[in-house]
Protein backbone atom coordinates (compact mmCIF):
# COMPACT_ATOMS: atom_id res chain seq x y z
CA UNK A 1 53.32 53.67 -21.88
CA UNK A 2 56.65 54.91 -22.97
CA UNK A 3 59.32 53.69 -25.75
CA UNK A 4 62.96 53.20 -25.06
CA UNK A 5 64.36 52.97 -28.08
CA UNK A 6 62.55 50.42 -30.21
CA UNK A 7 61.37 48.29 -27.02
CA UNK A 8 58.14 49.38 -25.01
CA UNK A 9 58.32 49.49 -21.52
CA UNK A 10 54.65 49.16 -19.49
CA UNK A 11 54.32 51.03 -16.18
CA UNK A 12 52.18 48.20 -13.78
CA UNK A 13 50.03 50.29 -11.24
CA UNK A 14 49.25 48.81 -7.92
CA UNK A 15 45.40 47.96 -9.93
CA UNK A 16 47.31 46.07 -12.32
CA UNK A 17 48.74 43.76 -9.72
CA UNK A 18 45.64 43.16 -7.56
CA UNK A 19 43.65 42.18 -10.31
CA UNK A 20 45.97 39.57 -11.78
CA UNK A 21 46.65 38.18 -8.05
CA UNK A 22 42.46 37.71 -7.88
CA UNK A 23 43.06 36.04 -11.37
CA UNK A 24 46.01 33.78 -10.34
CA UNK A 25 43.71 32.79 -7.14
CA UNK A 26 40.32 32.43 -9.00
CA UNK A 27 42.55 30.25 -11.18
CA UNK A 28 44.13 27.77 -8.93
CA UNK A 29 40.47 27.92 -7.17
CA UNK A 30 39.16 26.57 -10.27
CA UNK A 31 41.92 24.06 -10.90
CA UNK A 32 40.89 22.68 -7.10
CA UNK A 33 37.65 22.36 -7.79
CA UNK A 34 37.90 20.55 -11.23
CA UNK A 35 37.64 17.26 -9.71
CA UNK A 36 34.80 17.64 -7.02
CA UNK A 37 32.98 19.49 -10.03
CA UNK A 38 33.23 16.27 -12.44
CA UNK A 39 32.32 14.02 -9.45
CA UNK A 40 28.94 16.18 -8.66
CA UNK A 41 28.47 16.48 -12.51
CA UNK A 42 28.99 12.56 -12.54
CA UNK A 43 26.97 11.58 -9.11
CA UNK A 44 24.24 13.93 -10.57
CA UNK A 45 23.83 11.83 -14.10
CA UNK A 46 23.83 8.58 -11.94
CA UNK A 47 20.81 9.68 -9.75
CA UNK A 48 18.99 11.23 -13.16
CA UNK A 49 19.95 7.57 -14.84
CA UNK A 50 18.52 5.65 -11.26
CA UNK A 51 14.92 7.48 -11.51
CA UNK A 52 14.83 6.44 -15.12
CA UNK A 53 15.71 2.98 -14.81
CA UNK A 54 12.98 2.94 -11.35
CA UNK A 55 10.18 4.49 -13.42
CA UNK A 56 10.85 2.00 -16.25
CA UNK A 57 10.88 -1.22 -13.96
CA UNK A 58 7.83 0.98 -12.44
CA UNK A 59 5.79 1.13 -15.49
CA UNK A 60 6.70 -2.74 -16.48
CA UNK A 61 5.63 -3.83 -12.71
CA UNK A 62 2.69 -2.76 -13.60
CA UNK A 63 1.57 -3.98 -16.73
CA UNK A 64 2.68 -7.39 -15.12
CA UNK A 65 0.34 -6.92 -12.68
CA UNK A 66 -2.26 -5.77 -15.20
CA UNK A 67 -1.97 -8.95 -17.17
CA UNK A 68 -1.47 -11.19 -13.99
CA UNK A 69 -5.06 -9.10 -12.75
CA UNK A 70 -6.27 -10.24 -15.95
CA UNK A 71 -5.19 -13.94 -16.09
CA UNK A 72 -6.57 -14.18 -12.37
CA UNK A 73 -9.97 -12.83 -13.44
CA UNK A 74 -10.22 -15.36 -16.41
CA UNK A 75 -9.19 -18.42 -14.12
CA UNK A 76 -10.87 -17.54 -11.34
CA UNK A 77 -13.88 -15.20 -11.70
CA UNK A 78 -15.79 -17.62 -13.26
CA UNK A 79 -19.93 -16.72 -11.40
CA UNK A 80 -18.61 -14.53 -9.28
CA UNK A 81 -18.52 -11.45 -11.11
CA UNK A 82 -16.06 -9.77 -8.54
CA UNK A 83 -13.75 -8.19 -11.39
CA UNK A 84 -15.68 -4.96 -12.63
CA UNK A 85 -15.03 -1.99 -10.46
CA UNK A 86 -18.20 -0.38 -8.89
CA UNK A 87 -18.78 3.44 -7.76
CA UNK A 88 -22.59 3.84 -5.84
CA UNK A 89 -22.85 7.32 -5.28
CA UNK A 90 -25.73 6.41 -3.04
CA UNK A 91 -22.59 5.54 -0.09
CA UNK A 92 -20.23 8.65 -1.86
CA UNK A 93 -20.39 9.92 1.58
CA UNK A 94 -17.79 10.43 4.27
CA UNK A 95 -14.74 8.65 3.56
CA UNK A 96 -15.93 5.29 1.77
CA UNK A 97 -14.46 4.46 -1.18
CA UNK A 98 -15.46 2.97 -4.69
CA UNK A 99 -15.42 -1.01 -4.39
CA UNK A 100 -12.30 -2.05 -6.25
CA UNK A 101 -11.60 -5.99 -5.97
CA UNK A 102 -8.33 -6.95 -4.09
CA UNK A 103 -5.74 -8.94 -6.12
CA UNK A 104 -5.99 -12.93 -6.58
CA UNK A 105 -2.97 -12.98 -4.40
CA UNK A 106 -2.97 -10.94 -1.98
CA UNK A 107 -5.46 -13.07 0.79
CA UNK A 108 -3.49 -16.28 -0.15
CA UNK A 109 0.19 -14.67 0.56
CA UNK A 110 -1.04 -13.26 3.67
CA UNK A 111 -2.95 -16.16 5.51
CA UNK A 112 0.51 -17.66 4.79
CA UNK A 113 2.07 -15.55 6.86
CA UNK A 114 -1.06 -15.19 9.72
CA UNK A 115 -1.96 -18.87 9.69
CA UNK A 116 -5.20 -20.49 9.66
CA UNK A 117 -7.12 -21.99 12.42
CA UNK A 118 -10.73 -24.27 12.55
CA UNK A 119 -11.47 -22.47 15.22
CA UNK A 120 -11.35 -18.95 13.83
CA UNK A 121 -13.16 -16.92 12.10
CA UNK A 122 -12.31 -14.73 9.90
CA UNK A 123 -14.40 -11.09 8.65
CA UNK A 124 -13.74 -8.86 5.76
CA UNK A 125 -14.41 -5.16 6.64
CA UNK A 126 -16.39 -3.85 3.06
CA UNK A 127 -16.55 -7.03 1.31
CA UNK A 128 -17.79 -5.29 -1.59
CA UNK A 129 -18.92 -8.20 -4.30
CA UNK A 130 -17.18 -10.55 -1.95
CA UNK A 131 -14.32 -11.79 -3.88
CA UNK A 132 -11.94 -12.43 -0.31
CA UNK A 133 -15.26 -13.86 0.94
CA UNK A 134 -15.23 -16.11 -1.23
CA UNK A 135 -11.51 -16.86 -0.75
CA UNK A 136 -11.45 -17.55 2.71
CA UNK A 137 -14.17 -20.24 2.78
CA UNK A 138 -11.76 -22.23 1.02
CA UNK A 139 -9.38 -22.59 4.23
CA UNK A 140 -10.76 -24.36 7.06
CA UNK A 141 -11.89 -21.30 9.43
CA UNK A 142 -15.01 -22.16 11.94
CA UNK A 143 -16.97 -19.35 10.01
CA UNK A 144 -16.04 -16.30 7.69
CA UNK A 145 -18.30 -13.04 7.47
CA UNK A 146 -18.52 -10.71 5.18
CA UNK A 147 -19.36 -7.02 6.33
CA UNK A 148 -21.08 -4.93 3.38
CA UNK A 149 -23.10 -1.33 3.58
CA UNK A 150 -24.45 -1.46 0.13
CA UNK A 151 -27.06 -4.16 0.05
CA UNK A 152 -26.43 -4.15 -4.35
CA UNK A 153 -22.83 -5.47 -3.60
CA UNK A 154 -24.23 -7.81 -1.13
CA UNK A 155 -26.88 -9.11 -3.04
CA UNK A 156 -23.82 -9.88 -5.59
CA UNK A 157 -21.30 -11.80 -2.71
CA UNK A 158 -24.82 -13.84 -1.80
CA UNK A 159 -24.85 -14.79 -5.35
CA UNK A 160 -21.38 -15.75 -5.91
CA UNK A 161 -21.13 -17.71 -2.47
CA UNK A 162 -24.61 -19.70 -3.49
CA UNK A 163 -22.75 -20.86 -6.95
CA UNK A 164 -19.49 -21.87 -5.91
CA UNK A 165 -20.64 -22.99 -2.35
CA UNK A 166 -19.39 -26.47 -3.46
CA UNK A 167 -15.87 -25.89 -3.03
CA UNK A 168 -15.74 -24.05 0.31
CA UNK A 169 -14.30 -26.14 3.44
CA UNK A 170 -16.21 -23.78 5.88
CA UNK A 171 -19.90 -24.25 5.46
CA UNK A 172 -20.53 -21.11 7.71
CA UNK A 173 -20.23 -17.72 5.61
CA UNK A 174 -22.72 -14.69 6.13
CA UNK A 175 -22.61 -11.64 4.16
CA UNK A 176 -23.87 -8.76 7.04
CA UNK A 177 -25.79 -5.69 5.01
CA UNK A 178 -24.59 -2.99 8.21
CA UNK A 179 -22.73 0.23 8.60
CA UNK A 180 -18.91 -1.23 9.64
CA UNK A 181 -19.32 1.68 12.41
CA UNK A 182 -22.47 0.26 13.99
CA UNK A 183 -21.56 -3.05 13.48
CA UNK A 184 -20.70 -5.04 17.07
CA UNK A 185 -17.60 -7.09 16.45
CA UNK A 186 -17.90 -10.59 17.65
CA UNK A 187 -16.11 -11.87 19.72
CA UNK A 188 -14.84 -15.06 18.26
CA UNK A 189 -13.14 -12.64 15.79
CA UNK A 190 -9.17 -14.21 14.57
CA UNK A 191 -8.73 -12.73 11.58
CA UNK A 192 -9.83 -9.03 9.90
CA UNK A 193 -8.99 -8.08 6.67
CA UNK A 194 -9.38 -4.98 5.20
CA UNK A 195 -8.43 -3.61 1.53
CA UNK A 196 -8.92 0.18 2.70
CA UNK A 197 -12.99 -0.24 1.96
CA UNK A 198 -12.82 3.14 3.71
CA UNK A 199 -10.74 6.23 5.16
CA UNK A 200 -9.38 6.61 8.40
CA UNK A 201 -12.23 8.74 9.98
CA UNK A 202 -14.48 5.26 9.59
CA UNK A 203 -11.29 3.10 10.57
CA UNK A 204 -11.52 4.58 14.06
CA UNK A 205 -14.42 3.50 15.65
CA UNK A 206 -13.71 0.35 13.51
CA UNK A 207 -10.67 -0.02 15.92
CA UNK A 208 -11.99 0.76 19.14
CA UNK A 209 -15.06 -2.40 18.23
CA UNK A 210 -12.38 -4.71 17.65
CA UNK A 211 -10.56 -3.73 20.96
CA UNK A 212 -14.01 -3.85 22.94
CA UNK A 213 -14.37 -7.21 21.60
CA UNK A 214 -10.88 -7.96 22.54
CA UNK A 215 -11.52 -6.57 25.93
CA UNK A 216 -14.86 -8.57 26.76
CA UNK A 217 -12.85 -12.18 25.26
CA UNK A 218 -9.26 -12.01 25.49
CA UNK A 219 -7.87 -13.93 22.44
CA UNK A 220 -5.12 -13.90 19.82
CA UNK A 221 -6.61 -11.35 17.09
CA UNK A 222 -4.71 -10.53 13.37
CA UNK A 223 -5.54 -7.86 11.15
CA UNK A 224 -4.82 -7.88 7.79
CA UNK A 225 -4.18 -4.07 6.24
CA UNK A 226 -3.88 -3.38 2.69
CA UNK A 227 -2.57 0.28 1.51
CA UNK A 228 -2.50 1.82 4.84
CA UNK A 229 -1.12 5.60 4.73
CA UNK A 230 0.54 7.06 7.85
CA UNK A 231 -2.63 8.27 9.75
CA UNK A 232 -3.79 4.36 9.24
CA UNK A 233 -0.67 3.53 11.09
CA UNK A 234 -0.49 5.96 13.62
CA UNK A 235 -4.35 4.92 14.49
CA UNK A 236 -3.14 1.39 15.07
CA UNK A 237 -0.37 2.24 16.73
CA UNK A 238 -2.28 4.84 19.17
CA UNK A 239 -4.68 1.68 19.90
CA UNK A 240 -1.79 0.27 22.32
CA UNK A 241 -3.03 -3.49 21.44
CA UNK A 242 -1.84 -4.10 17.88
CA UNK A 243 1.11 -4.24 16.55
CA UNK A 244 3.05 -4.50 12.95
CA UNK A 245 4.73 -8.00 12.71
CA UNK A 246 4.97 -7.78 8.96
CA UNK A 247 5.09 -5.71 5.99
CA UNK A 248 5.13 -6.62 2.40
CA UNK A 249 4.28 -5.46 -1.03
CA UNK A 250 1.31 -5.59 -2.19
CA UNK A 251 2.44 -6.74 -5.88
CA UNK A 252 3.64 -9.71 -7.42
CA UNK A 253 6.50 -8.20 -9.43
CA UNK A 254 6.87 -4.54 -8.18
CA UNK A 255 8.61 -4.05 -4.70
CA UNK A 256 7.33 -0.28 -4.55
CA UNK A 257 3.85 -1.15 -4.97
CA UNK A 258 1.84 0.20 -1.58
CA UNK A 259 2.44 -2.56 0.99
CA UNK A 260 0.50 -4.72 2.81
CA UNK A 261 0.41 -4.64 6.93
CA UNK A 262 -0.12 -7.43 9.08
CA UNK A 263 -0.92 -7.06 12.59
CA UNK A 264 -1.00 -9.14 16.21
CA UNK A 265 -2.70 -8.15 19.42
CA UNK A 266 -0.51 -8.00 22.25
């Protein structure tokens, strides 16, 4: 720096200038990107606020379904004792799963949907304590069966069949103590249902009985799938007979409950 008199004069190097021409750009940079910053800011705040508001409708979903459970249990569980979840660590093998009761609703909305017939008859895969067996009965099939490897949960669908028997339409309804997997599908089958008694690996041969059967009687068959996952679909799918002609949650009140599957041959 040098003084002229009483002004000061300021020598700018070639440094000088480069550095305030990065500043000028890094400026008018910033000044451009104001506006797509406040948007992301913004968009970002609305996702954050649409996972909070999900999980809350979430968590209220299911305490309606909790209390709608519960209502349905006190109206209609009445000697049938199908509410009380049951784990029998004598079948904790392979891929079977503890015997949870399917919702009041759930047969009811989907034999809406699949239709019922005199002449059918319809089998649950795992009946468990035989809750749907005891549902279906009520609908004018030609016979119902219920397929159960634990002969405890059995002896419990028996019971509640024998003391509500009086208000069944279909006079024909077997509970079957047998291994799903050994089990020969009959051939009059119309209508399965299934609320995932067990994993895929048991699905599968599961499948290829109800195809046999298909095979040996050629006939309209529906399956009824609650809570598939992927594999469950791509093992239905790989069967080149059935196929999805609905899809629906499996809840009353909450639309991202796991969904329910229905099925036609073809």
């Amino acid at each position: 720096m040098r003084r002229s008199g009483s002004v000061a004069a300021v020598d700018v190097t070639p440094d000088d200038s480069a550095r305030r021409e990065t500043l000028e750009q890094w400026a008018d940079k910033q000044q451009a990107l104001a506006p797509r910053t406040r948007r992301a800011r913004l968009q970002r705040w609305l996702r954050l606020e649409q996972r909070r508001l999900v999980s809350r409708l979430e968590r209220g979903s299911q305490r309606a379904d909790r209390l709608l459970e519960r209502l349905g249990d006190r109206l209609f569980d009445r000697r049938l004792d199908t509410a009380p979840q049951v784990y029998l660590h004598d079948f904790a093998r392979d891929d079977r799963t503890p015997y949870v009761p399917s919702a009041w609703h759930l047969l009811p909305r989907a034999l809406r949907q699949v239709g019922v017939s005199e002449l059918g008859t319809f089998v649950e895969f795992g009946c468990g304590k035989g809750r749907v067996v005891h549902q279906a009965p009520r609908r004018r099939f030609r016979r119902v069966i219920g397929v159960e490897v634990s002969p405890e949960l059995a002896a419990v669908a028996r019971a509640g069949l024998a003391a509500r028997r009086d208000r069944h339409r279909c006079e024909n309804v077997e509970i079957v103590v047998e291994d799903v997997t050994q089990w020969r599908v009959p051939d009059d089958l119309t209508i399965g249902y299934f609320f995932r008694p067990f994993g895929d690996d048991t699905l599968a041969p599961v499948l290829r009985s109800i195809v046999e059967s298909m095979d040996r009687k050629p006939r309209p068959v529906r399956l009824i799938y609650v809570w598939p996952t992927d594999r469950t679909r791509s093992m239905i799918g790989a069967t080149d007979r059935l196929r999805i002609v609905k899809e629906q949650s499996s809840s009353l009140t909450n639309p991202w409950a796991p969904p329910i599957i229905i099925l036609e041959s073809h």
